[in-house]
PDB file of N, CA and C in Angstrom:
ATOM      1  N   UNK A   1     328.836  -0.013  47.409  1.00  0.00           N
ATOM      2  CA  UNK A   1     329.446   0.407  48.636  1.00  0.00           C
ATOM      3  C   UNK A   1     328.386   0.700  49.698  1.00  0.00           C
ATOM      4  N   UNK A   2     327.289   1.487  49.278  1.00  0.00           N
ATOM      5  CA  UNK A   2     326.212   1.827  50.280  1.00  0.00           C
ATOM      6  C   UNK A   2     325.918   0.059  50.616  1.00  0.00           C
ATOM      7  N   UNK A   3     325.693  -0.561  50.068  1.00  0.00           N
ATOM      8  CA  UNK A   3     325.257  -1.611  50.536  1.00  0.00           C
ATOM      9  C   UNK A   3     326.049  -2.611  51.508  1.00  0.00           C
ATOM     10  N   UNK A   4     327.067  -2.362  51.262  1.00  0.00           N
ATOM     11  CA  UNK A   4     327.925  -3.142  52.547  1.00  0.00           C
ATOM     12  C   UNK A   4     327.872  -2.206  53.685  1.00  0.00           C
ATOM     13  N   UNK A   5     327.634  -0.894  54.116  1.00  0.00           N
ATOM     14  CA  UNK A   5     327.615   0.278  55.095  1.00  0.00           C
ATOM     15  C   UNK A   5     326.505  -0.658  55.812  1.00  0.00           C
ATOM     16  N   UNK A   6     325.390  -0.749  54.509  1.00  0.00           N
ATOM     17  CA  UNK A   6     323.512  -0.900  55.906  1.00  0.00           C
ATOM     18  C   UNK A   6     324.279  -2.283  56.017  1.00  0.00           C
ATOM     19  N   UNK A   7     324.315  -3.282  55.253  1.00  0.00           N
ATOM     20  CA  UNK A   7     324.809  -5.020  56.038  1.00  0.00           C
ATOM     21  C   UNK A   7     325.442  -4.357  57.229  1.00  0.00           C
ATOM     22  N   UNK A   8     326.948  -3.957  57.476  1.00  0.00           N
ATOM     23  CA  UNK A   8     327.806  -3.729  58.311  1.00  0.00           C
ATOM     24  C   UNK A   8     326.528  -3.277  59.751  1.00  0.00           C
ATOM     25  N   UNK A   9     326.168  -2.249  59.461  1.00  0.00           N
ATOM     26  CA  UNK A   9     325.209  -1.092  60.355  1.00  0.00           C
ATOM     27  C   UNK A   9     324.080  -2.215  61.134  1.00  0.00           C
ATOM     28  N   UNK A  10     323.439  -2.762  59.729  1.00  0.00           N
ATOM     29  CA  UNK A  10     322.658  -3.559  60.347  1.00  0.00           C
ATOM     30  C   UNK A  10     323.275  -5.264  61.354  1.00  0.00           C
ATOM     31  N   UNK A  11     324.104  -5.495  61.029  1.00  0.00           N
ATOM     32  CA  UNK A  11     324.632  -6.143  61.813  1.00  0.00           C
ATOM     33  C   UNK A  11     325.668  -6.633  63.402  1.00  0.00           C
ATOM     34  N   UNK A  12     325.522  -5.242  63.623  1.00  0.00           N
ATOM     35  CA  UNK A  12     326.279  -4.281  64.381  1.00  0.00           C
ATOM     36  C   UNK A  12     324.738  -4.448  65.495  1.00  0.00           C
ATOM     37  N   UNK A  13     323.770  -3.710  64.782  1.00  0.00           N
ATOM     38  CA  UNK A  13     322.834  -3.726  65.567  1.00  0.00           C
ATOM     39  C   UNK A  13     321.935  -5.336  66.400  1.00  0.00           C
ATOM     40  N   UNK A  14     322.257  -6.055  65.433  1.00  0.00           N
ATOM     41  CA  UNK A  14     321.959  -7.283  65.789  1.00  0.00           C
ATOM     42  C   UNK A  14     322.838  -7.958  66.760  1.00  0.00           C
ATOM     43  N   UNK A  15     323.708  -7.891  66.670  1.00  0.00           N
ATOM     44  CA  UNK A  15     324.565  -8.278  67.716  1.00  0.00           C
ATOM     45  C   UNK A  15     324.884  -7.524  68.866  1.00  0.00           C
ATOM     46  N   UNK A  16     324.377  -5.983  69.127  1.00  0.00           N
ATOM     47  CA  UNK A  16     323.776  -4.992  70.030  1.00  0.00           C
ATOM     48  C   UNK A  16     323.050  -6.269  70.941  1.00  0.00           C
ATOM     49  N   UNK A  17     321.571  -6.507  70.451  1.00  0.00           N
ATOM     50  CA  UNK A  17     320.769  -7.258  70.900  1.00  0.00           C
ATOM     51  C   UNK A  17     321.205  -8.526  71.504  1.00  0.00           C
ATOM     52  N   UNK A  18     322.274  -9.222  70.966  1.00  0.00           N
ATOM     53  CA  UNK A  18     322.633 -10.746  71.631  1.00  0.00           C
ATOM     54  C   UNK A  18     323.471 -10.422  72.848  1.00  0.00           C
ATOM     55  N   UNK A  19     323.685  -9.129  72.358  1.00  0.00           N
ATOM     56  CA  UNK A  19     325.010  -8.863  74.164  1.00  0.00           C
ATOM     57  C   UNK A  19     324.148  -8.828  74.984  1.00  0.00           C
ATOM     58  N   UNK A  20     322.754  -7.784  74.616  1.00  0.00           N
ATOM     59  CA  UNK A  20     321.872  -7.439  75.734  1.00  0.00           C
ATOM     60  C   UNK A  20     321.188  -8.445  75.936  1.00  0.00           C
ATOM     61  N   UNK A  21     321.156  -9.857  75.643  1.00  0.00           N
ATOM     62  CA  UNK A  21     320.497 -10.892  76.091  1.00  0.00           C
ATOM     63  C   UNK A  21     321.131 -12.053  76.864  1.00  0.00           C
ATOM     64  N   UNK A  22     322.778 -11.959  76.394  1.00  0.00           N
ATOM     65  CA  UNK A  22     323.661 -12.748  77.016  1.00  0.00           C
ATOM     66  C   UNK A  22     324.044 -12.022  78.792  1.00  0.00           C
ATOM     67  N   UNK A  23     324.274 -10.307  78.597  1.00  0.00           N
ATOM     68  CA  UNK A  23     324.521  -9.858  79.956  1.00  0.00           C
ATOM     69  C   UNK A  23     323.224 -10.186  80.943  1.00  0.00           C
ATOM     70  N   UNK A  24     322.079 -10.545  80.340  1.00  0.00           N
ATOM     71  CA  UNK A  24     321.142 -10.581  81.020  1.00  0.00           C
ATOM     72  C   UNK A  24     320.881 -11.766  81.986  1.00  0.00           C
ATOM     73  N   UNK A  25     321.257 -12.644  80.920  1.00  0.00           N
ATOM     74  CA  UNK A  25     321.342 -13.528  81.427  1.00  0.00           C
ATOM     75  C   UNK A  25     322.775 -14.576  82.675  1.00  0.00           C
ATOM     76  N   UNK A  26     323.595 -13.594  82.497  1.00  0.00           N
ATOM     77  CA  UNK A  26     324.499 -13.810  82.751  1.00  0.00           C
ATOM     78  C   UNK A  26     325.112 -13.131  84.025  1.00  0.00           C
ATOM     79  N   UNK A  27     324.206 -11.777  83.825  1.00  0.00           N
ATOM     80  CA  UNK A  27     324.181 -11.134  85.140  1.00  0.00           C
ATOM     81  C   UNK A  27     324.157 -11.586  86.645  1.00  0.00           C
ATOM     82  N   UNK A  28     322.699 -12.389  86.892  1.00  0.00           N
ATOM     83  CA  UNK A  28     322.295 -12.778  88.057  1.00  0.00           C
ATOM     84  C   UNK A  28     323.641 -13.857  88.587  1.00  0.00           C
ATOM     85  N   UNK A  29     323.961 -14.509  87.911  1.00  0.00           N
ATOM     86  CA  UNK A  29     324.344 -15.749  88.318  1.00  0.00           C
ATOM     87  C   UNK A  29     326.395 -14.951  89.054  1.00  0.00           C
ATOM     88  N   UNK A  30     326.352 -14.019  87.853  1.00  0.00           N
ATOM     89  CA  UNK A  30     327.579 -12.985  88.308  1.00  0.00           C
ATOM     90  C   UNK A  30     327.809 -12.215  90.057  1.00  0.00           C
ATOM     91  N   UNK A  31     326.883 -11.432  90.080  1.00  0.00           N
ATOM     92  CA  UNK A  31     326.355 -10.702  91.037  1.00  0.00           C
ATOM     93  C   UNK A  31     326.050 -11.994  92.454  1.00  0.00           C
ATOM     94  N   UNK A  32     325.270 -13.010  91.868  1.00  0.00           N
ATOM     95  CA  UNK A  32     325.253 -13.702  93.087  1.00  0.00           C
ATOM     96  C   UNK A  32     326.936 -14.477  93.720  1.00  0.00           C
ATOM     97  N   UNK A  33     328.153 -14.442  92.716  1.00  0.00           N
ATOM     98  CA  UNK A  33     328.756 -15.491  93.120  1.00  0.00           C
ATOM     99  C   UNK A  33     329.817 -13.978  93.327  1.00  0.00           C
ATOM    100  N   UNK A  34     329.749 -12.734  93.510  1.00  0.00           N
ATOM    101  CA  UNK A  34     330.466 -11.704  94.377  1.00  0.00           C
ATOM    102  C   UNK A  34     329.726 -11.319  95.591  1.00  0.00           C
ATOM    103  N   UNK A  35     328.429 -11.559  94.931  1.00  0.00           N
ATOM    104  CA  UNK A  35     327.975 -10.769  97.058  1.00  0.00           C
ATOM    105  C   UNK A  35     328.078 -12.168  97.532  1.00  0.00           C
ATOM    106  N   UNK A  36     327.685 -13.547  97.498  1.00  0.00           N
ATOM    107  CA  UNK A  36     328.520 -14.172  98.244  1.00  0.00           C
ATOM    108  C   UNK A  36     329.650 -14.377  98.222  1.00  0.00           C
ATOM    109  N   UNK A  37     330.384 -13.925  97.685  1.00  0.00           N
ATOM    110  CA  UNK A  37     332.484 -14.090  98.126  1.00  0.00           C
ATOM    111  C   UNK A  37     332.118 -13.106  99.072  1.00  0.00           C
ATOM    112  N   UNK A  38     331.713 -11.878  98.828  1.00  0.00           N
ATOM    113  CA  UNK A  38     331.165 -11.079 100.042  1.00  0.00           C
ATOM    114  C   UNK A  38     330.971 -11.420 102.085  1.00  0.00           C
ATOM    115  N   UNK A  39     330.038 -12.379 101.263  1.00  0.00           N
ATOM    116  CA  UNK A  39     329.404 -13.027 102.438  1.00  0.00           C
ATOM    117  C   UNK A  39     330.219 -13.775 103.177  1.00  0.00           C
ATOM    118  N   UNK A  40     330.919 -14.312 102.364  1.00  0.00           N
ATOM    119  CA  UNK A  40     331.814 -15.741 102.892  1.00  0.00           C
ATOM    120  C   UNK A  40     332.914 -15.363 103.911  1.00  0.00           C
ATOM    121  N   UNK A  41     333.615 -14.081 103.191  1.00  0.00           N
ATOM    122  CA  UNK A  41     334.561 -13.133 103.290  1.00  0.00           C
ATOM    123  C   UNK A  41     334.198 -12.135 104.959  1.00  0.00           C
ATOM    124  N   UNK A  42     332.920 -11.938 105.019  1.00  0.00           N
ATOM    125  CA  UNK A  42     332.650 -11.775 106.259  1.00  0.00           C
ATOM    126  C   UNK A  42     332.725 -12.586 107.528  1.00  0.00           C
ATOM    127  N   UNK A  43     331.718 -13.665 107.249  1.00  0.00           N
ATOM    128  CA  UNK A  43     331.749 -14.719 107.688  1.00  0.00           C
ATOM    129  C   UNK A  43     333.219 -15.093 108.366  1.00  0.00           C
ATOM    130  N   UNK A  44     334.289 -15.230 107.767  1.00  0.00           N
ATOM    131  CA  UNK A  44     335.252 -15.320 108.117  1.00  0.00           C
ATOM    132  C   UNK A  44     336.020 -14.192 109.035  1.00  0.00           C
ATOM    133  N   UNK A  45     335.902 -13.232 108.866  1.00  0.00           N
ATOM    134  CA  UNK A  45     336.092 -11.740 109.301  1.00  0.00           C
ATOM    135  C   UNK A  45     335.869 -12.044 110.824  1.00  0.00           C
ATOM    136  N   UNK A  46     333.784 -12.737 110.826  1.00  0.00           N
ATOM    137  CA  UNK A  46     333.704 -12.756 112.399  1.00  0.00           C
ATOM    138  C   UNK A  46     334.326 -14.156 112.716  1.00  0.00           C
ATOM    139  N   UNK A  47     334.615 -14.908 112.089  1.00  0.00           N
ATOM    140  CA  UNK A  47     335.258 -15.986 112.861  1.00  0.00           C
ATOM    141  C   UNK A  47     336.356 -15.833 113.747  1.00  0.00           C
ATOM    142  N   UNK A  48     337.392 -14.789 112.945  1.00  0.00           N
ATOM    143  CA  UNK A  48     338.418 -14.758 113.636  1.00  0.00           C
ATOM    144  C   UNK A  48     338.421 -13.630 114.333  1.00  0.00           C
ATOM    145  N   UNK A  49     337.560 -12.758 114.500  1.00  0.00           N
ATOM    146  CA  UNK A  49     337.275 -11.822 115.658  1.00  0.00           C
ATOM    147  C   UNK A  49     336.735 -12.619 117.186  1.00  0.00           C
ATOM    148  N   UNK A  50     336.155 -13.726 116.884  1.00  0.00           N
ATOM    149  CA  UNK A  50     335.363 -14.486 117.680  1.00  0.00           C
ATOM    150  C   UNK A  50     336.474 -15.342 118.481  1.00  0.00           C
ATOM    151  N   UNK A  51     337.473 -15.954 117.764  1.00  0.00           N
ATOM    152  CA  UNK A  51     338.474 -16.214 118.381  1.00  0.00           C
ATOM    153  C   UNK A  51     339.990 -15.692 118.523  1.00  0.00           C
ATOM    154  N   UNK A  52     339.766 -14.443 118.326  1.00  0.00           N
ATOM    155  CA  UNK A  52     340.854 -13.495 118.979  1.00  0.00           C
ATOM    156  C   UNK A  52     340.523 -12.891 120.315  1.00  0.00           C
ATOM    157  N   UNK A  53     339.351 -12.871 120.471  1.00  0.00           N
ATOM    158  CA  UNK A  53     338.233 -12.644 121.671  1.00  0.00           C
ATOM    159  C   UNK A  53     338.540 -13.530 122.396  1.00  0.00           C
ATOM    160  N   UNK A  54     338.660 -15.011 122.317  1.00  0.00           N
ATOM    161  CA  UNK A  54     338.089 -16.217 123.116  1.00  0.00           C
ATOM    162  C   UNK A  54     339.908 -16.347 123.501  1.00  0.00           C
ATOM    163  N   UNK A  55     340.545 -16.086 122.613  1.00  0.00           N
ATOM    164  CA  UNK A  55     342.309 -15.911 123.109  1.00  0.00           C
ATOM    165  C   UNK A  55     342.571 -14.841 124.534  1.00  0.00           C
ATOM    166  N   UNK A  56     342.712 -13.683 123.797  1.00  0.00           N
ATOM    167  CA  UNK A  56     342.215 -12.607 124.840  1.00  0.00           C
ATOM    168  C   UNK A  56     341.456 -13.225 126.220  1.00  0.00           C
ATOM    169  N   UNK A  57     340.861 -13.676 126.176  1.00  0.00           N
ATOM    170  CA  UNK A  57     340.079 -14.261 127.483  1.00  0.00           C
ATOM    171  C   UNK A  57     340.823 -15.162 128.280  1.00  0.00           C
ATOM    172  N   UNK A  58     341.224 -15.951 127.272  1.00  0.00           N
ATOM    173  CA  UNK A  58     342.415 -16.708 127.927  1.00  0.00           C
ATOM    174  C   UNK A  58     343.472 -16.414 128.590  1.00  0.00           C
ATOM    175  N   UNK A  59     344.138 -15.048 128.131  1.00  0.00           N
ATOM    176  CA  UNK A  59     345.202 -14.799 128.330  1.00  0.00           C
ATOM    177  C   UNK A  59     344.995 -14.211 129.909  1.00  0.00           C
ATOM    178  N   UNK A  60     343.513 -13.462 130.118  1.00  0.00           N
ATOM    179  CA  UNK A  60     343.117 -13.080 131.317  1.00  0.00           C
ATOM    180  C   UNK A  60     342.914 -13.948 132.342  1.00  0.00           C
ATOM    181  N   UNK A  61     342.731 -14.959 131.680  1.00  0.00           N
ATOM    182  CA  UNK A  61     342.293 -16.461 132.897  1.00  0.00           C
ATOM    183  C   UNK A  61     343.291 -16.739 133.180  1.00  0.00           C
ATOM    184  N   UNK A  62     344.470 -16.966 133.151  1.00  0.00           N
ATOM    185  CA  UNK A  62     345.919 -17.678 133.323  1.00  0.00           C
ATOM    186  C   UNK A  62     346.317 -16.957 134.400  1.00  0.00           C
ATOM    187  N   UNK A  63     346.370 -15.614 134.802  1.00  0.00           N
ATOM    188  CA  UNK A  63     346.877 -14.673 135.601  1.00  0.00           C
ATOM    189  C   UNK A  63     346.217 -15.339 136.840  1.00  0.00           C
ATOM    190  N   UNK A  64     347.146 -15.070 138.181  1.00  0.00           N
ATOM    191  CA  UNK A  64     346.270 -15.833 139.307  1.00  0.00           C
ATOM    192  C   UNK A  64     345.364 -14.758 139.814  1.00  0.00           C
ATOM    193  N   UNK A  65     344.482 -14.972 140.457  1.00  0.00           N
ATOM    194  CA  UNK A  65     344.061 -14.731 141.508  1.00  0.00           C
ATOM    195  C   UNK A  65     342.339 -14.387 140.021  1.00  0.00           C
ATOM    196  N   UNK A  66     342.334 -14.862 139.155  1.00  0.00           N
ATOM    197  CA  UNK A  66     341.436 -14.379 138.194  1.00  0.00           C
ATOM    198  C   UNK A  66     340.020 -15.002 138.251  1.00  0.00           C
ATOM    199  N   UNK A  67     338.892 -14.660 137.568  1.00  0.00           N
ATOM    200  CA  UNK A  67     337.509 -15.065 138.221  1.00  0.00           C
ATOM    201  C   UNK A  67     336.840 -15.076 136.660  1.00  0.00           C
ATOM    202  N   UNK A  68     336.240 -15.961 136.489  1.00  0.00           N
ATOM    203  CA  UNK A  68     335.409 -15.660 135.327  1.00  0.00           C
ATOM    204  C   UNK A  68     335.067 -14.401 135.246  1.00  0.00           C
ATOM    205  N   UNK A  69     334.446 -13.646 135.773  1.00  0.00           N
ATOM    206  CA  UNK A  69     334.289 -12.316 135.862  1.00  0.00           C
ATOM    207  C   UNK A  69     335.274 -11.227 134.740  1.00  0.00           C
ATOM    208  N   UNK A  70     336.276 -11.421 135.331  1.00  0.00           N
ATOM    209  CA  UNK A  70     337.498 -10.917 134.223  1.00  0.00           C
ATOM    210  C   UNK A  70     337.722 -11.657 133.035  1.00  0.00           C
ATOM    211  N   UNK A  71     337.329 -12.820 132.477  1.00  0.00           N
ATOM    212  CA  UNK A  71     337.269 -13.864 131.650  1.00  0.00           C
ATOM    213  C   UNK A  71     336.357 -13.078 130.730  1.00  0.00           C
ATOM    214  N   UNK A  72     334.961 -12.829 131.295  1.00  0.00           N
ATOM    215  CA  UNK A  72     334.121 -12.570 130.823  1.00  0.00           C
ATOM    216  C   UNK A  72     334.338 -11.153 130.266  1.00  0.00           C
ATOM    217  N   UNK A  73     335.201 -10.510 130.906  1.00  0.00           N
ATOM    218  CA  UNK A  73     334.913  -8.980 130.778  1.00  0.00           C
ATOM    219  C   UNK A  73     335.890  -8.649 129.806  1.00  0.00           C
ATOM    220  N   UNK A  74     336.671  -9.474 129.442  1.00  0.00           N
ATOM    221  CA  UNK A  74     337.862  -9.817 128.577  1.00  0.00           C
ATOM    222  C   UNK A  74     337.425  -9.730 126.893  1.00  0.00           C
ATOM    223  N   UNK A  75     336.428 -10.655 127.099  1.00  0.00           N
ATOM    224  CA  UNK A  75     336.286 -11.296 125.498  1.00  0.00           C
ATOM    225  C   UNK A  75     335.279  -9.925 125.561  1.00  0.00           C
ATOM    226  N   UNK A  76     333.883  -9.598 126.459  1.00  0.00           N
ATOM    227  CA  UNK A  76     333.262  -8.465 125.760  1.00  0.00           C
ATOM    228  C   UNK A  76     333.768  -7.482 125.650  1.00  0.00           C
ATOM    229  N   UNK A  77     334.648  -7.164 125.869  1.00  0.00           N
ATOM    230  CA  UNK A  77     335.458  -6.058 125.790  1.00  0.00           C
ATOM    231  C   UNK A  77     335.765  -5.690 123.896  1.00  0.00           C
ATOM    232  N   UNK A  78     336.628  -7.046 123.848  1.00  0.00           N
ATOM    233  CA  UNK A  78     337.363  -7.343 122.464  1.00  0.00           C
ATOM    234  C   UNK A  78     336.512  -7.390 121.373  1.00  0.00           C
ATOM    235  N   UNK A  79     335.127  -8.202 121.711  1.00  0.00           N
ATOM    236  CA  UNK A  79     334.524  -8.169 121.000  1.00  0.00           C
ATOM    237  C   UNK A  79     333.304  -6.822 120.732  1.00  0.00           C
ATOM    238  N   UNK A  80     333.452  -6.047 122.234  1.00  0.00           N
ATOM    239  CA  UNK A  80     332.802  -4.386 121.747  1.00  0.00           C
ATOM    240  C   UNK A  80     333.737  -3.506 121.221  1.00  0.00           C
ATOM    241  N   UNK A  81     334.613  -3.502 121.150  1.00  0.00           N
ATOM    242  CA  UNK A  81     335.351  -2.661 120.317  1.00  0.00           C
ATOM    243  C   UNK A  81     335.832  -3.260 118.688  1.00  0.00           C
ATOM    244  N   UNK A  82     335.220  -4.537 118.119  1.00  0.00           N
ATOM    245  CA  UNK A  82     334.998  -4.597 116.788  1.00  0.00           C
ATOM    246  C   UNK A  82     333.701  -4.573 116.075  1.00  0.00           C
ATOM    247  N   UNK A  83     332.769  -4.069 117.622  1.00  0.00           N
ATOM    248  CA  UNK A  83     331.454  -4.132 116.766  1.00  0.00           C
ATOM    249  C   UNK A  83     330.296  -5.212 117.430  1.00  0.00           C
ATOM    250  N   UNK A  84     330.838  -5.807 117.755  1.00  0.00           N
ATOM    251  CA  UNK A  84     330.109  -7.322 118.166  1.00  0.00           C
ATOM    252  C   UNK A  84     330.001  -6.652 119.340  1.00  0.00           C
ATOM    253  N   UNK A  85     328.190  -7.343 119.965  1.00  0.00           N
ATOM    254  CA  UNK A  85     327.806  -6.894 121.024  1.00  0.00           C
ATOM    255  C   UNK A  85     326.515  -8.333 121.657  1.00  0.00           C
ATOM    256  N   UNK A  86     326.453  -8.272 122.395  1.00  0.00           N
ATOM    257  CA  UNK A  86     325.069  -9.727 122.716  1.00  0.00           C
ATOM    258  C   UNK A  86     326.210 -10.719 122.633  1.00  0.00           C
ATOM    259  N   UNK A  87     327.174 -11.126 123.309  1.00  0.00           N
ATOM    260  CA  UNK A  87     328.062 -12.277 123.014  1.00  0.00           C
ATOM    261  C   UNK A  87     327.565 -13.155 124.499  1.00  0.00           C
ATOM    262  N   UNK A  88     327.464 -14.171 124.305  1.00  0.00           N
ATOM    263  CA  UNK A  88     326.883 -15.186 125.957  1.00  0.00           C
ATOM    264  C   UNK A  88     328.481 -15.525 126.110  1.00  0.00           C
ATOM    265  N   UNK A  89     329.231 -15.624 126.779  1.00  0.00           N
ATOM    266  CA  UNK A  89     330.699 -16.357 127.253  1.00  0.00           C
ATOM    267  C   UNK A  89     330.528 -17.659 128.242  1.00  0.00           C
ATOM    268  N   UNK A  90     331.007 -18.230 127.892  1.00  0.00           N
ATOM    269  CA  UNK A  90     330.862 -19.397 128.774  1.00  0.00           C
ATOM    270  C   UNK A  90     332.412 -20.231 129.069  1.00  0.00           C
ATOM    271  N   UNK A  91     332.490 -20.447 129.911  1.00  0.00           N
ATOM    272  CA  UNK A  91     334.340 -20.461 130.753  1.00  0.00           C
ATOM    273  C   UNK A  91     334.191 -22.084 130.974  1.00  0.00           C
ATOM    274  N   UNK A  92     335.203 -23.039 130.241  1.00  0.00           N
ATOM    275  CA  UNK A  92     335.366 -24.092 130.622  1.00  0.00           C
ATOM    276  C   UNK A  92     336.526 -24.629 131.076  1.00  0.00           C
ATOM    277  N   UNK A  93     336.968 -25.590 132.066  1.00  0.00           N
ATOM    278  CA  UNK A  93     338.188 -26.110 132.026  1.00  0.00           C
ATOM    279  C   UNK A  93     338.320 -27.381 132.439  1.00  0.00           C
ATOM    280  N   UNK A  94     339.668 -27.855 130.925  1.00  0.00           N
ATOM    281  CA  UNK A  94     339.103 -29.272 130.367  1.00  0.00           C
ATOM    282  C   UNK A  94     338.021 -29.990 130.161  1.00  0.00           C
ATOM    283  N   UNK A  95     337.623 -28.444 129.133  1.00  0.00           N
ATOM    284  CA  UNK A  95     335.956 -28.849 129.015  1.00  0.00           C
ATOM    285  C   UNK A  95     334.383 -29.268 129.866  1.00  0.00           C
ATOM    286  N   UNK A  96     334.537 -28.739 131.121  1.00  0.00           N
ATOM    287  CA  UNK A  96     334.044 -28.934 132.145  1.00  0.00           C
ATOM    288  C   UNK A  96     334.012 -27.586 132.726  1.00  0.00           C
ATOM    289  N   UNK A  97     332.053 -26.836 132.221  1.00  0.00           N
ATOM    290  CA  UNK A  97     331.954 -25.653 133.040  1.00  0.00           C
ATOM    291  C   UNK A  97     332.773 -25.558 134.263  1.00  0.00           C
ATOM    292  N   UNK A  98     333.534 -24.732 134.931  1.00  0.00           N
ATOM    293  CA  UNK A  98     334.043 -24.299 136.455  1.00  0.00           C
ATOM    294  C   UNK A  98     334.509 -22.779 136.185  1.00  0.00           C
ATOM    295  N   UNK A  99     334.543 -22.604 137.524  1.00  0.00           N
ATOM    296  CA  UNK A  99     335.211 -21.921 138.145  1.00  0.00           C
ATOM    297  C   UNK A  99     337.163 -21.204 137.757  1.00  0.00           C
ATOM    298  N   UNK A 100     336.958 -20.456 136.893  1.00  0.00           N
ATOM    299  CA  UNK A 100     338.592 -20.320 136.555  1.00  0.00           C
ATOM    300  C   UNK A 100     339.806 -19.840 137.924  1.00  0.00           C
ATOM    301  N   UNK A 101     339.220 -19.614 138.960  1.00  0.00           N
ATOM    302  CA  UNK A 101     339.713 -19.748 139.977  1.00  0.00           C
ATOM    303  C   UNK A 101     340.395 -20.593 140.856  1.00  0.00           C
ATOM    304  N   UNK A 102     339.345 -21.803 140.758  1.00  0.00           N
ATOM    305  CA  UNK A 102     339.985 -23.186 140.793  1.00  0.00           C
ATOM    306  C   UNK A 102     340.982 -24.517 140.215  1.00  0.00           C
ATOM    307  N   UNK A 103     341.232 -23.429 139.024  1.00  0.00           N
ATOM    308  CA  UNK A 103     341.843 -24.156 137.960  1.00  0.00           C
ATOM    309  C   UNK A 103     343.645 -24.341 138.413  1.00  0.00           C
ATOM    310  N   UNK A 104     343.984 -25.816 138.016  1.00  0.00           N
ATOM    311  CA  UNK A 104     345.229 -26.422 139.012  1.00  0.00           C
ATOM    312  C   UNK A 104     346.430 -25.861 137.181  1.00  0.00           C
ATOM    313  N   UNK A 105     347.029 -25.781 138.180  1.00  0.00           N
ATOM    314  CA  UNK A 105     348.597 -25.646 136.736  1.00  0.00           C
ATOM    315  C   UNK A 105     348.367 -26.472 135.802  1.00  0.00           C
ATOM    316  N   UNK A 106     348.237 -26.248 133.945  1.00  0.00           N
ATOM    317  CA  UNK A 106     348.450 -27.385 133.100  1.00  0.00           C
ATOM    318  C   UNK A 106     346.971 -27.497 132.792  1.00  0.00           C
ATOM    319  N   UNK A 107     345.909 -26.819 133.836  1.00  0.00           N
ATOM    320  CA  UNK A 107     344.250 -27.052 133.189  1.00  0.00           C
ATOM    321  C   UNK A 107     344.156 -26.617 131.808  1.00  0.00           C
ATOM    322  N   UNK A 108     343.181 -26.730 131.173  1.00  0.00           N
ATOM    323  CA  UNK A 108     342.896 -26.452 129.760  1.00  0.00           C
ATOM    324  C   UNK A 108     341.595 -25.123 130.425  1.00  0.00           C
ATOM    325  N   UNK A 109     341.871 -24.449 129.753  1.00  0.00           N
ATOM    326  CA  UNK A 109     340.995 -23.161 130.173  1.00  0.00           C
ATOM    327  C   UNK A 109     340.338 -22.417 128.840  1.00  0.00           C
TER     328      UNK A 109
END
């Protein structure tokens, strides 16, 4: 009976050792594929902050009498109150830097 206890005991311990060589190995590759879901998961976060911003802006350009100015002051706005700050804006219509002032009914803005 003692002798099946140390087999049991001792084998217990041996296989102690293969976990601690399998988590080891198994670790890095773990850890890297959650902090990037992490990453990715952000990434996406600012995407659509970036264009809930660039909506918002829009919605300010459509109103008459409006100026890039308010275009501009639109999206930094949206985008300082999630954090985002240093944003360059740039106002096109139908893809063609102008003037949102000048813009005729039906422009793409």
């Amino acid at each position: 009976m003692r002798r099946s206890v140390r087999r049991h005991v001792q084998q217990t311990a041996e296989r102690r050792g293969a976990t601690v060589v399998e988590m080891a190995l198994v670790a890095p590759a773990l850890f890297t594929i959650i902090f990037g879901s992490f990453e990715i998961a952000h990434g996406f976060m600012v995407q659509h902050l970036i264009q809930d911003a660039a909506r918002q802006g829009c919605r300010a350009g459509v109103c008459p009498h409006r100026t890039n100015a308010h275009i501009e002051s639109a999206v930094n706005r949206a985008l300082e109150q999630e954090g985002l700050t240093g944003a360059t804006v740039s106002v096109t219509i139908n893809g063609q830097p102008g003037n949102v002032s000048s813009a005729e009914t039906g422009d793409d803005i």
